[in-house]
PDB file of N, CA and C in Angstrom:
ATOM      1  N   UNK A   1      -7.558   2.820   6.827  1.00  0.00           N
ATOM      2  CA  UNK A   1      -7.239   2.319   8.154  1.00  0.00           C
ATOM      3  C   UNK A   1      -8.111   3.049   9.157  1.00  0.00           C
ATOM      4  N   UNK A   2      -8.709   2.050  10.134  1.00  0.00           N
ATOM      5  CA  UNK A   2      -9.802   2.964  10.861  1.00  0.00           C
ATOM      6  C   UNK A   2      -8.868   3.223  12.082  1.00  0.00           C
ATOM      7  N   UNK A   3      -9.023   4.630  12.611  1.00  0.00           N
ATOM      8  CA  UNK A   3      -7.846   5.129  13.905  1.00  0.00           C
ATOM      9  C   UNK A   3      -8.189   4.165  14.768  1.00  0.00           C
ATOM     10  N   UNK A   4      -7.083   3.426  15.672  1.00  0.00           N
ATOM     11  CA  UNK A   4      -7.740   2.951  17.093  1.00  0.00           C
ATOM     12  C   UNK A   4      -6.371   3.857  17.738  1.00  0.00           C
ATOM     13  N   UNK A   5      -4.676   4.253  17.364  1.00  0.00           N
ATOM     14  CA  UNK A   5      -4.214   4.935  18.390  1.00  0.00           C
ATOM     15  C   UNK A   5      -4.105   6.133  18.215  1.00  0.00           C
ATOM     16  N   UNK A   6      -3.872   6.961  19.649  1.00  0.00           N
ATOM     17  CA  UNK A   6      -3.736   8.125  19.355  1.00  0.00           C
ATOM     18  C   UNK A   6      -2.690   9.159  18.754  1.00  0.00           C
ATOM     19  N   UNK A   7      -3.187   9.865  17.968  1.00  0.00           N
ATOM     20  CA  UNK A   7      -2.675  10.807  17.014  1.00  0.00           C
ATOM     21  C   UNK A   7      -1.532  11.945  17.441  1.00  0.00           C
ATOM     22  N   UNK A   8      -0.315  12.468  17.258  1.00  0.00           N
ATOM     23  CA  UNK A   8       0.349  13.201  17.506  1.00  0.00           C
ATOM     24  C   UNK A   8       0.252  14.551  16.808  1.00  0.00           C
ATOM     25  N   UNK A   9       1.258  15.444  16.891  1.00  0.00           N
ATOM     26  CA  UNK A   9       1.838  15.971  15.647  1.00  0.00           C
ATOM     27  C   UNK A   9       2.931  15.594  14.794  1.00  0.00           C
ATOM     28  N   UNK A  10       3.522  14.525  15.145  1.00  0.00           N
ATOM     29  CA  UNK A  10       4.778  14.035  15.265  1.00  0.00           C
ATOM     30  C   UNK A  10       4.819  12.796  13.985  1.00  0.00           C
ATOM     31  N   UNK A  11       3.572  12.069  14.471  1.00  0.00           N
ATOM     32  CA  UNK A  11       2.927  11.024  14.173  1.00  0.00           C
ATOM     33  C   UNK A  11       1.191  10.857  13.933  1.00  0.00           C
ATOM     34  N   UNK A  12       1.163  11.629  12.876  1.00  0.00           N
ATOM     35  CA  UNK A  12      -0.156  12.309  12.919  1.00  0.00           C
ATOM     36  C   UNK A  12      -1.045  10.439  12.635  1.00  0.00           C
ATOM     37  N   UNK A  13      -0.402   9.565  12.367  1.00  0.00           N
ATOM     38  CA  UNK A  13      -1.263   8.331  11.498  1.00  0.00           C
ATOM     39  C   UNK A  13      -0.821   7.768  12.341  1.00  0.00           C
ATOM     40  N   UNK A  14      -0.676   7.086  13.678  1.00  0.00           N
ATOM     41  CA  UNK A  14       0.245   6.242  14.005  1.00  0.00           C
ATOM     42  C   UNK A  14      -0.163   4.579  13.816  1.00  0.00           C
ATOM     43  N   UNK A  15      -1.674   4.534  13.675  1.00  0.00           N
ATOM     44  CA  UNK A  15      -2.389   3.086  12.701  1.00  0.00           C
ATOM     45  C   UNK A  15      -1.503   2.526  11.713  1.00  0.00           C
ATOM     46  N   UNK A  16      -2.024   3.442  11.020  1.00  0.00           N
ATOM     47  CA  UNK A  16      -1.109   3.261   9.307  1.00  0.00           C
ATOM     48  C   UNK A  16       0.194   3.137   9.360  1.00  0.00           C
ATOM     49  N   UNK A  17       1.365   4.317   9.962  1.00  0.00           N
ATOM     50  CA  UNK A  17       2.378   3.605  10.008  1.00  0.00           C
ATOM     51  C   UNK A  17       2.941   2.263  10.873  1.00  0.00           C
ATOM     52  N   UNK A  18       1.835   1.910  11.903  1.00  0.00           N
ATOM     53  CA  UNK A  18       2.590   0.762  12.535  1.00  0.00           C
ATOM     54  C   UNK A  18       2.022  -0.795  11.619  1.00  0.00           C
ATOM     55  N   UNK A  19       1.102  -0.630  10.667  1.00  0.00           N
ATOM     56  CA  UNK A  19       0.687  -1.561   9.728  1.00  0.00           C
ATOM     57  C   UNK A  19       1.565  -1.469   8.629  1.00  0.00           C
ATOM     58  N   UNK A  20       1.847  -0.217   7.586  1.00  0.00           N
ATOM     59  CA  UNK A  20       3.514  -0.173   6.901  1.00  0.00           C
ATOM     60  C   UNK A  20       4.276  -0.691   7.053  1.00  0.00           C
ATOM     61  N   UNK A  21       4.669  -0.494   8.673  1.00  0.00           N
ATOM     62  CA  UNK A  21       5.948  -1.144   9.278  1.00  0.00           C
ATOM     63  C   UNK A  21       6.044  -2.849   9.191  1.00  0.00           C
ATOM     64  N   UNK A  22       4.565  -3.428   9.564  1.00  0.00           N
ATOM     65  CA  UNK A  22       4.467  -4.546   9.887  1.00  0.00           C
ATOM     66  C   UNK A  22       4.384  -5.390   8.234  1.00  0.00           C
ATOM     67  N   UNK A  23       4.084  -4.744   7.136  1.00  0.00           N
ATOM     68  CA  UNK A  23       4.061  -4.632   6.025  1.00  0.00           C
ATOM     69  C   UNK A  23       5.839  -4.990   5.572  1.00  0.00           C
ATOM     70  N   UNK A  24       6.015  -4.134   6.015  1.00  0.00           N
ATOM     71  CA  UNK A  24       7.251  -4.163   5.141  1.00  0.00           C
ATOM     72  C   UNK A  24       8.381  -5.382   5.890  1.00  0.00           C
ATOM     73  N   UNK A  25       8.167  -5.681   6.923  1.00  0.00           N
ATOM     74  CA  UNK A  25       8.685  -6.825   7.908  1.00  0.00           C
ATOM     75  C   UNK A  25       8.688  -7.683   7.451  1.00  0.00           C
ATOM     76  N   UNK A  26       7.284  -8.100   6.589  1.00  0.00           N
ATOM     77  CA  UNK A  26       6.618  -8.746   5.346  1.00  0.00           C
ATOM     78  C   UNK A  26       7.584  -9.361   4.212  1.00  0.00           C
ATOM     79  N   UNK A  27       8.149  -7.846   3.944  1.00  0.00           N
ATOM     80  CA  UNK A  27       8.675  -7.975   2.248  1.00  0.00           C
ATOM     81  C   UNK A  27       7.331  -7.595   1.644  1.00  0.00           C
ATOM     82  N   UNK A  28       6.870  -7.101   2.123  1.00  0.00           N
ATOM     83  CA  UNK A  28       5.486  -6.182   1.661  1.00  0.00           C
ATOM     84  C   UNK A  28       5.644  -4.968   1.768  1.00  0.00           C
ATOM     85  N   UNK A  29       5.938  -3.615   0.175  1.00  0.00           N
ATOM     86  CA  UNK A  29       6.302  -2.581   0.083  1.00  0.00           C
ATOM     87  C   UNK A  29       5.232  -2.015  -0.011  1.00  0.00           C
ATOM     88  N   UNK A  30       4.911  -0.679   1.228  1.00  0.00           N
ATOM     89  CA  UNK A  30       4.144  -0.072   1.595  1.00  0.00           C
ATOM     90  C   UNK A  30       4.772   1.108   2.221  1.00  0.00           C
ATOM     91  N   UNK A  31       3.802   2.241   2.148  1.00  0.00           N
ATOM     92  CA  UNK A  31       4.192   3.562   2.526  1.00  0.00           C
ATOM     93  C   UNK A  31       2.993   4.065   2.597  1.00  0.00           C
ATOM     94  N   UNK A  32       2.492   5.292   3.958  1.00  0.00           N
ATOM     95  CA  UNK A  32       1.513   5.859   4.467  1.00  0.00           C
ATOM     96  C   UNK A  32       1.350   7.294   3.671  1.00  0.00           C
ATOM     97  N   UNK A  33      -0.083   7.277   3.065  1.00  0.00           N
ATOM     98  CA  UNK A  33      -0.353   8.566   2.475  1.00  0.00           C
ATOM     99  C   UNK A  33      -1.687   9.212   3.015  1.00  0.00           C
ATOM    100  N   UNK A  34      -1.574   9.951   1.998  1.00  0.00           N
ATOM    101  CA  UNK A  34      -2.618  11.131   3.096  1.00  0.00           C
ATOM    102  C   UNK A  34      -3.667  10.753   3.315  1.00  0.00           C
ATOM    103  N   UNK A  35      -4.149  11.421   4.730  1.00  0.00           N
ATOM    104  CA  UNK A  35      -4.580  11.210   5.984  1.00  0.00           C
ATOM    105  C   UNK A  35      -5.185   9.209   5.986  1.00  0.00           C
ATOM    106  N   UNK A  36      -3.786   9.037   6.546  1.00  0.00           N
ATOM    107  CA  UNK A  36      -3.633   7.579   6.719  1.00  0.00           C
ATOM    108  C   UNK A  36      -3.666   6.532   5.727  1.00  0.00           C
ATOM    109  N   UNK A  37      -4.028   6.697   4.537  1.00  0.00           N
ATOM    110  CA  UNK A  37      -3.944   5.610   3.562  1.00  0.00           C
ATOM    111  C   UNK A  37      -2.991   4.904   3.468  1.00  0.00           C
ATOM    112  N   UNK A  38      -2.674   3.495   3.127  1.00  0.00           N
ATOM    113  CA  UNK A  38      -1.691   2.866   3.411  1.00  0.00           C
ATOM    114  C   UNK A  38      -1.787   2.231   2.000  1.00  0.00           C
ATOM    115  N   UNK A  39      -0.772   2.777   0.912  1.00  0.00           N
ATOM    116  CA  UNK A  39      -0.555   1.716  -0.220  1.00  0.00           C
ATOM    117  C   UNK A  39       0.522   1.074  -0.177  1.00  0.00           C
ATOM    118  N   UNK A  40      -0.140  -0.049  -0.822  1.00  0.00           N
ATOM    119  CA  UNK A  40       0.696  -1.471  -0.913  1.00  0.00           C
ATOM    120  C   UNK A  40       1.222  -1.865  -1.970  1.00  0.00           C
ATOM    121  N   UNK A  41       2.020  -1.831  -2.374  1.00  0.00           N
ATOM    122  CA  UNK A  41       3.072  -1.930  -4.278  1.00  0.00           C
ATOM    123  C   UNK A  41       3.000  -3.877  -4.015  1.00  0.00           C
ATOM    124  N   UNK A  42       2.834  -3.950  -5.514  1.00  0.00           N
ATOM    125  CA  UNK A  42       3.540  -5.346  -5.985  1.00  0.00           C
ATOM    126  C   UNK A  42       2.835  -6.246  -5.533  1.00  0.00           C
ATOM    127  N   UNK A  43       1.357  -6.435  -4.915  1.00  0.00           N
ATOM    128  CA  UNK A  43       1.152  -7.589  -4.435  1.00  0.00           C
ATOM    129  C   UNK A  43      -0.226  -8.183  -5.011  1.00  0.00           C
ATOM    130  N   UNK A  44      -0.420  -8.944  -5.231  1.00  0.00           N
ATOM    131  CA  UNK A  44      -1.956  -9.996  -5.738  1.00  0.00           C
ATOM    132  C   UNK A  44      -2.383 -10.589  -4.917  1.00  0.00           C
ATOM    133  N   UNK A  45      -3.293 -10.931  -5.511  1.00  0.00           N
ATOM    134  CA  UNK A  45      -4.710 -11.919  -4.439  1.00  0.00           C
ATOM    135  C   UNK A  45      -3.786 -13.128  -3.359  1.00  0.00           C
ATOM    136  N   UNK A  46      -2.531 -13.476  -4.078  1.00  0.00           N
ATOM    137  CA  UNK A  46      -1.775 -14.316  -2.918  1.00  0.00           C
ATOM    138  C   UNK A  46      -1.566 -13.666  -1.898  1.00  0.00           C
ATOM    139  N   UNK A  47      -0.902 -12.251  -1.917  1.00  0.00           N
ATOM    140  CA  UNK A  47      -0.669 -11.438  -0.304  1.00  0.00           C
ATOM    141  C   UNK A  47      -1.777 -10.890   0.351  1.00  0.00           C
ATOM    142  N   UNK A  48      -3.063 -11.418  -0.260  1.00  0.00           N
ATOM    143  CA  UNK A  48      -4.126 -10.558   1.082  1.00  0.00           C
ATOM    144  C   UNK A  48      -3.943 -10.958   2.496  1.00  0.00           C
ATOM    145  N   UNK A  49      -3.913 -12.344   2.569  1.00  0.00           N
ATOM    146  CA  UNK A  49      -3.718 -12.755   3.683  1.00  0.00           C
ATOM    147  C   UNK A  49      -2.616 -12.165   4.632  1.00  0.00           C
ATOM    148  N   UNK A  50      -1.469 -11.953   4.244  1.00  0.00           N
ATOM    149  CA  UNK A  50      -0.740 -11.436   4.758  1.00  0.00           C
ATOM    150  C   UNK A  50      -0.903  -9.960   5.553  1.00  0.00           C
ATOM    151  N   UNK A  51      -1.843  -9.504   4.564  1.00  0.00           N
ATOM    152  CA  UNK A  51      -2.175  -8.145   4.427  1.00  0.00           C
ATOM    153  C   UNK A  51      -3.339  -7.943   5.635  1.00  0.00           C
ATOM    154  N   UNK A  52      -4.064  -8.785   5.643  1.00  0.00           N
ATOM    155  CA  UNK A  52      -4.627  -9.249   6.677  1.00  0.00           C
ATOM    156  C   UNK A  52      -4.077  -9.335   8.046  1.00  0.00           C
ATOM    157  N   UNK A  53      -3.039 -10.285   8.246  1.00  0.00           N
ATOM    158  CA  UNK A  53      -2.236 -10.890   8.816  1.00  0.00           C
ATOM    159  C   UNK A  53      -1.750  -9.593   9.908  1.00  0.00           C
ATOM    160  N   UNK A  54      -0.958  -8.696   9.152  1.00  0.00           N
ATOM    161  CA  UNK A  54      -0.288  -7.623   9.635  1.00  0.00           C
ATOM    162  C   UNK A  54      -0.941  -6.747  10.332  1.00  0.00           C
ATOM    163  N   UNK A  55      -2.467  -6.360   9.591  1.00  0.00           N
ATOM    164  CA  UNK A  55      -3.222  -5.383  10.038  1.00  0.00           C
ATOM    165  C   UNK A  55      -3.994  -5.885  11.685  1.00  0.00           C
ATOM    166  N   UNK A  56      -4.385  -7.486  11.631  1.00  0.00           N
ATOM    167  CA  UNK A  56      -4.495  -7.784  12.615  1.00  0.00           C
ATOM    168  C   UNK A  56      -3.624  -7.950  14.067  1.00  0.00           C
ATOM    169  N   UNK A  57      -1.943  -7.856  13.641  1.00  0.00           N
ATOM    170  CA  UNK A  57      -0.530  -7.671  14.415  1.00  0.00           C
ATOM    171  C   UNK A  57      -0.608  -6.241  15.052  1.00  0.00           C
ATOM    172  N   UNK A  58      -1.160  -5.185  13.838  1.00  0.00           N
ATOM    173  CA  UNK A  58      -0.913  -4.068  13.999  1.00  0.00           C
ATOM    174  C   UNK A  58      -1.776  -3.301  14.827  1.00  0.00           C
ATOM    175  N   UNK A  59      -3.326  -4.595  15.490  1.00  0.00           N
ATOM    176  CA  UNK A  59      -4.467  -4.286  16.155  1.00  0.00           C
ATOM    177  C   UNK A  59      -5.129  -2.891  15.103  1.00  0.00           C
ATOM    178  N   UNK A  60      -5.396  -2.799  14.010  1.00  0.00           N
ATOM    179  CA  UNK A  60      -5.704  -2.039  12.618  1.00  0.00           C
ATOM    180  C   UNK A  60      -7.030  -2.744  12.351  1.00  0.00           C
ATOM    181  N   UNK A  61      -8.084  -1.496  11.745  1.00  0.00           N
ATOM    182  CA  UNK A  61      -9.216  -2.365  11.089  1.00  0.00           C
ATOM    183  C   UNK A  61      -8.964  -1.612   9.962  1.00  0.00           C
ATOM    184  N   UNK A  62      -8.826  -2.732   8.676  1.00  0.00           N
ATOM    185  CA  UNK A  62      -9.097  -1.930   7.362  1.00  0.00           C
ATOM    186  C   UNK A  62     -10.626  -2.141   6.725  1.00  0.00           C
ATOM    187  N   UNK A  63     -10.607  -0.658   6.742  1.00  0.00           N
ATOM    188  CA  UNK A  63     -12.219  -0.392   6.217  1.00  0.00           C
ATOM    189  C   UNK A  63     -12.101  -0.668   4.761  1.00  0.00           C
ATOM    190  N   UNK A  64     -10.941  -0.753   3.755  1.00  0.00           N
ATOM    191  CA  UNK A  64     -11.379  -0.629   2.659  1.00  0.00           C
ATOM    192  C   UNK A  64      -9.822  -1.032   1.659  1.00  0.00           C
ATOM    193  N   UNK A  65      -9.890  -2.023   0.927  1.00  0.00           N
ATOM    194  CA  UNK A  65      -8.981  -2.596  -0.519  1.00  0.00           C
ATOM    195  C   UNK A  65      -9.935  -2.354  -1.447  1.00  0.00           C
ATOM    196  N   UNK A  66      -8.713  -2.055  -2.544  1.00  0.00           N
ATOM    197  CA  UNK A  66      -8.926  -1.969  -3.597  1.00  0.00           C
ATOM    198  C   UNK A  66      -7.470  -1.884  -4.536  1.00  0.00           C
ATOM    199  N   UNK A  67      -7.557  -2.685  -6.004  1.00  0.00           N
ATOM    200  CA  UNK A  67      -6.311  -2.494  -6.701  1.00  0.00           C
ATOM    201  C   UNK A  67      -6.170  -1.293  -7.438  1.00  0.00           C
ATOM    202  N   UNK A  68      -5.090  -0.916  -7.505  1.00  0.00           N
ATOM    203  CA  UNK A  68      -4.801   0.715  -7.994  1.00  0.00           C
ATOM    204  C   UNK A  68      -4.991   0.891  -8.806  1.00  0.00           C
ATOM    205  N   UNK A  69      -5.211   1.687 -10.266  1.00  0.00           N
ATOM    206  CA  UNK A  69      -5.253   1.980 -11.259  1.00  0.00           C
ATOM    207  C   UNK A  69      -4.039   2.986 -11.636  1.00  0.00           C
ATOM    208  N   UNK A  70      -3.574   2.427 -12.910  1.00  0.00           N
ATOM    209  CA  UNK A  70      -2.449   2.854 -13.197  1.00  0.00           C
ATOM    210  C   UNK A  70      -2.231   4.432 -13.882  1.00  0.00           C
ATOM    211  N   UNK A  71      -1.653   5.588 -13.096  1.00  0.00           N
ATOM    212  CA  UNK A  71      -1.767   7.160 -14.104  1.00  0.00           C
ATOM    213  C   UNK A  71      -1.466   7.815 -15.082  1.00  0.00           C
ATOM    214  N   UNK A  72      -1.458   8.573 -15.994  1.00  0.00           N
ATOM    215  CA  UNK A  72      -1.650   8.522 -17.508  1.00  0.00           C
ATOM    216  C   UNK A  72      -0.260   8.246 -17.355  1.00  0.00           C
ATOM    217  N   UNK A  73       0.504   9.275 -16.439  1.00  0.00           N
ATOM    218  CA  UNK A  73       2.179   8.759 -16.913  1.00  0.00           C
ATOM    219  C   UNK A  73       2.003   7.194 -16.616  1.00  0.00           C
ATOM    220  N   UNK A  74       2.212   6.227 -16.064  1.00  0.00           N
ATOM    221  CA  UNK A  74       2.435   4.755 -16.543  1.00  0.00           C
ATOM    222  C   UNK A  74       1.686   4.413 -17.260  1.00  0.00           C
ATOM    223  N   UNK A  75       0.521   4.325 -17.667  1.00  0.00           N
ATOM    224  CA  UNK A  75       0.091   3.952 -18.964  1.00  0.00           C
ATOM    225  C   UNK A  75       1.111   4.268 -20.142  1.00  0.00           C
ATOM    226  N   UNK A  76       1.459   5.796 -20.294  1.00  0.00           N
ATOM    227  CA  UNK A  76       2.131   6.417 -21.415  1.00  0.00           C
ATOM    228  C   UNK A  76       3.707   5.458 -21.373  1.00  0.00           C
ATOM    229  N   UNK A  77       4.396   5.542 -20.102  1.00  0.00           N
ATOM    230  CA  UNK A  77       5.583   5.146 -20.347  1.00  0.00           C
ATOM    231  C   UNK A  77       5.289   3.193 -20.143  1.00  0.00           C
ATOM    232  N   UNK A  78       4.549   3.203 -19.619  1.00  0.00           N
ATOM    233  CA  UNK A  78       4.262   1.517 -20.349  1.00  0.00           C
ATOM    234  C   UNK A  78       3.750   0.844 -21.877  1.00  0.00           C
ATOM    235  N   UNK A  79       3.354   2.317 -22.418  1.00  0.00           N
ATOM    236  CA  UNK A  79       3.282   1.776 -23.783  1.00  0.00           C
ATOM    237  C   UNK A  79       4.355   2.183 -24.909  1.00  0.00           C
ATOM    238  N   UNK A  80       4.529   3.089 -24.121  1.00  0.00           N
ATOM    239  CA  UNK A  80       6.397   3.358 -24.799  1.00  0.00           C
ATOM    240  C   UNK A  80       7.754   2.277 -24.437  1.00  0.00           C
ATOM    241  N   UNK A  81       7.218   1.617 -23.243  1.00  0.00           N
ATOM    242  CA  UNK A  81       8.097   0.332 -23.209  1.00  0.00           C
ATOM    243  C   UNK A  81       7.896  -0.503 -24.457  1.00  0.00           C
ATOM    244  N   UNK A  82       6.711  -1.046 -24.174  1.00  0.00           N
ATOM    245  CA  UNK A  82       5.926  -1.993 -25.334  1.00  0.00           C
ATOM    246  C   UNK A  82       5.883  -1.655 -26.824  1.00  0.00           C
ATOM    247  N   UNK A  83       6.119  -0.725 -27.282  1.00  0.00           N
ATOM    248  CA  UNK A  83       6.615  -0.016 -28.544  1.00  0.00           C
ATOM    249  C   UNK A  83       7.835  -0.371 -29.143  1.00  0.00           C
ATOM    250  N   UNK A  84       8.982  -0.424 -27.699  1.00  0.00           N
ATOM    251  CA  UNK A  84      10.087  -0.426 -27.936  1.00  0.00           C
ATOM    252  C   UNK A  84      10.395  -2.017 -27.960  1.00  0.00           C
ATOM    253  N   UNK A  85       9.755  -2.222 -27.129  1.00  0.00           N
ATOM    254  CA  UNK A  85      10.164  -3.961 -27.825  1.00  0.00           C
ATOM    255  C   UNK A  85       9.504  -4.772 -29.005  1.00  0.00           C
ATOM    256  N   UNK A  86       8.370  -3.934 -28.967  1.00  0.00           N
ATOM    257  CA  UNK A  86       8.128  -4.598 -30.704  1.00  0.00           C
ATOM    258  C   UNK A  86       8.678  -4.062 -31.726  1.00  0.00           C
ATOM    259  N   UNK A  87       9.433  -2.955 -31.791  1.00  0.00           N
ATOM    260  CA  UNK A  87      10.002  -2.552 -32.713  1.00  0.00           C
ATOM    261  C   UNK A  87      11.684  -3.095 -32.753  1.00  0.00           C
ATOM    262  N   UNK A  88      12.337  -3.492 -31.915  1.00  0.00           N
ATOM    263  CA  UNK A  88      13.456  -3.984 -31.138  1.00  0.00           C
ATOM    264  C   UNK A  88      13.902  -5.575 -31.889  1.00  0.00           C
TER     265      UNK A  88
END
Protein backbone atom coordinates (compact mmCIF):
# COMPACT_ATOMS: atom_id res chain seq x y z
CA UNK A 1 0.00 0.00 0.00
CA UNK A 2 1.61 3.25 -1.08
CA UNK A 3 1.16 5.96 2.11
CA UNK A 4 -1.13 8.85 0.96
CA UNK A 5 -2.40 9.51 4.96
CA UNK A 6 -0.69 10.61 7.64
CA UNK A 7 0.99 8.33 10.05
CA UNK A 8 0.52 8.35 13.91
CA UNK A 9 1.86 6.45 16.73
CA UNK A 10 -1.41 5.27 17.39
CA UNK A 11 -2.04 4.35 13.86
CA UNK A 12 1.22 3.92 12.48
CA UNK A 13 -0.53 2.45 8.76
CA UNK A 14 -3.56 4.38 8.59
CA UNK A 15 -3.72 3.42 4.39
CA UNK A 16 -3.73 -0.15 5.08
CA UNK A 17 -6.00 -0.20 7.84
CA UNK A 18 -8.69 1.97 6.23
CA UNK A 19 -8.43 -0.54 2.98
CA UNK A 20 -8.77 -3.79 5.67
CA UNK A 21 -11.61 -2.10 6.93
CA UNK A 22 -13.13 -1.47 3.55
CA UNK A 23 -12.09 -5.14 2.83
CA UNK A 24 -13.73 -6.66 5.31
CA UNK A 25 -17.17 -4.51 4.71
CA UNK A 26 -16.57 -6.71 1.66
CA UNK A 27 -16.76 -10.11 3.35
CA UNK A 28 -13.21 -9.83 2.31
CA UNK A 29 -10.89 -11.23 5.27
CA UNK A 30 -7.98 -9.08 5.67
CA UNK A 31 -5.66 -7.87 8.36
CA UNK A 32 -2.64 -5.21 8.29
CA UNK A 33 0.95 -6.50 8.69
CA UNK A 34 4.16 -5.18 8.97
CA UNK A 35 4.92 -1.94 7.93
CA UNK A 36 1.57 -1.74 6.10
CA UNK A 37 1.07 -4.91 4.19
CA UNK A 38 -2.35 -5.78 3.82
CA UNK A 39 -3.15 -9.66 3.46
CA UNK A 40 -6.10 -10.88 2.02
CA UNK A 41 -7.31 -14.71 3.04
CA UNK A 42 -9.66 -16.76 0.79
CA UNK A 43 -9.96 -14.92 -2.32
CA UNK A 44 -9.27 -15.71 -6.32
CA UNK A 45 -9.04 -14.00 -9.49
CA UNK A 46 -13.04 -13.37 -8.97
CA UNK A 47 -12.32 -10.83 -5.91
CA UNK A 48 -9.66 -8.65 -7.58
CA UNK A 49 -12.04 -6.40 -8.59
CA UNK A 50 -13.36 -5.89 -5.46
CA UNK A 51 -10.00 -5.62 -4.18
CA UNK A 52 -9.60 -2.99 -6.47
CA UNK A 53 -12.83 -1.58 -5.74
CA UNK A 54 -12.02 -0.93 -1.98
CA UNK A 55 -8.55 0.30 -2.43
CA UNK A 56 -9.93 2.88 -4.76
CA UNK A 57 -12.92 3.76 -1.72
CA UNK A 58 -10.03 3.75 0.51
CA UNK A 59 -8.24 6.61 -1.93
CA UNK A 60 -5.06 3.63 -1.56
CA UNK A 61 -2.59 2.89 -4.41
CA UNK A 62 -1.56 -0.72 -4.38
CA UNK A 63 1.88 -1.02 -5.60
CA UNK A 64 1.91 -4.68 -5.52
CA UNK A 65 -0.42 -8.46 -5.53
CA UNK A 66 0.64 -11.41 -5.35
CA UNK A 67 -0.83 -15.05 -4.19
CA UNK A 68 0.68 -16.37 -0.99
CA UNK A 69 2.58 -19.33 -0.73
CA UNK A 70 1.71 -21.76 1.67
CA UNK A 71 4.48 -22.42 5.09
CA UNK A 72 6.08 -25.64 5.81
CA UNK A 73 3.53 -25.89 8.72
CA UNK A 74 0.46 -25.92 6.11
CA UNK A 75 2.00 -27.83 3.66
CA UNK A 76 2.88 -30.45 6.60
CA UNK A 77 -0.58 -30.28 8.23
CA UNK A 78 -2.24 -30.30 4.74
CA UNK A 79 -0.66 -33.40 3.90
CA UNK A 80 -1.44 -34.93 7.11
CA UNK A 81 -5.06 -34.02 6.32
CA UNK A 82 -4.77 -35.80 2.95
CA UNK A 83 -3.16 -38.91 4.52
CA UNK A 84 -5.93 -39.11 6.73
CA UNK A 85 -8.49 -39.32 4.30
CA UNK A 86 -6.94 -41.73 2.14
CA UNK A 87 -6.34 -43.92 4.70
CA UNK A 88 -10.03 -43.27 6.27
Amino acid sequence: VEPQQRSTENDPYPDARILSENLVAQGIGSKVEKKGAVWVAGVGDENCPAIWQAASQANVLIRQMSPARNSLEEIFFNTVLEAERAFA
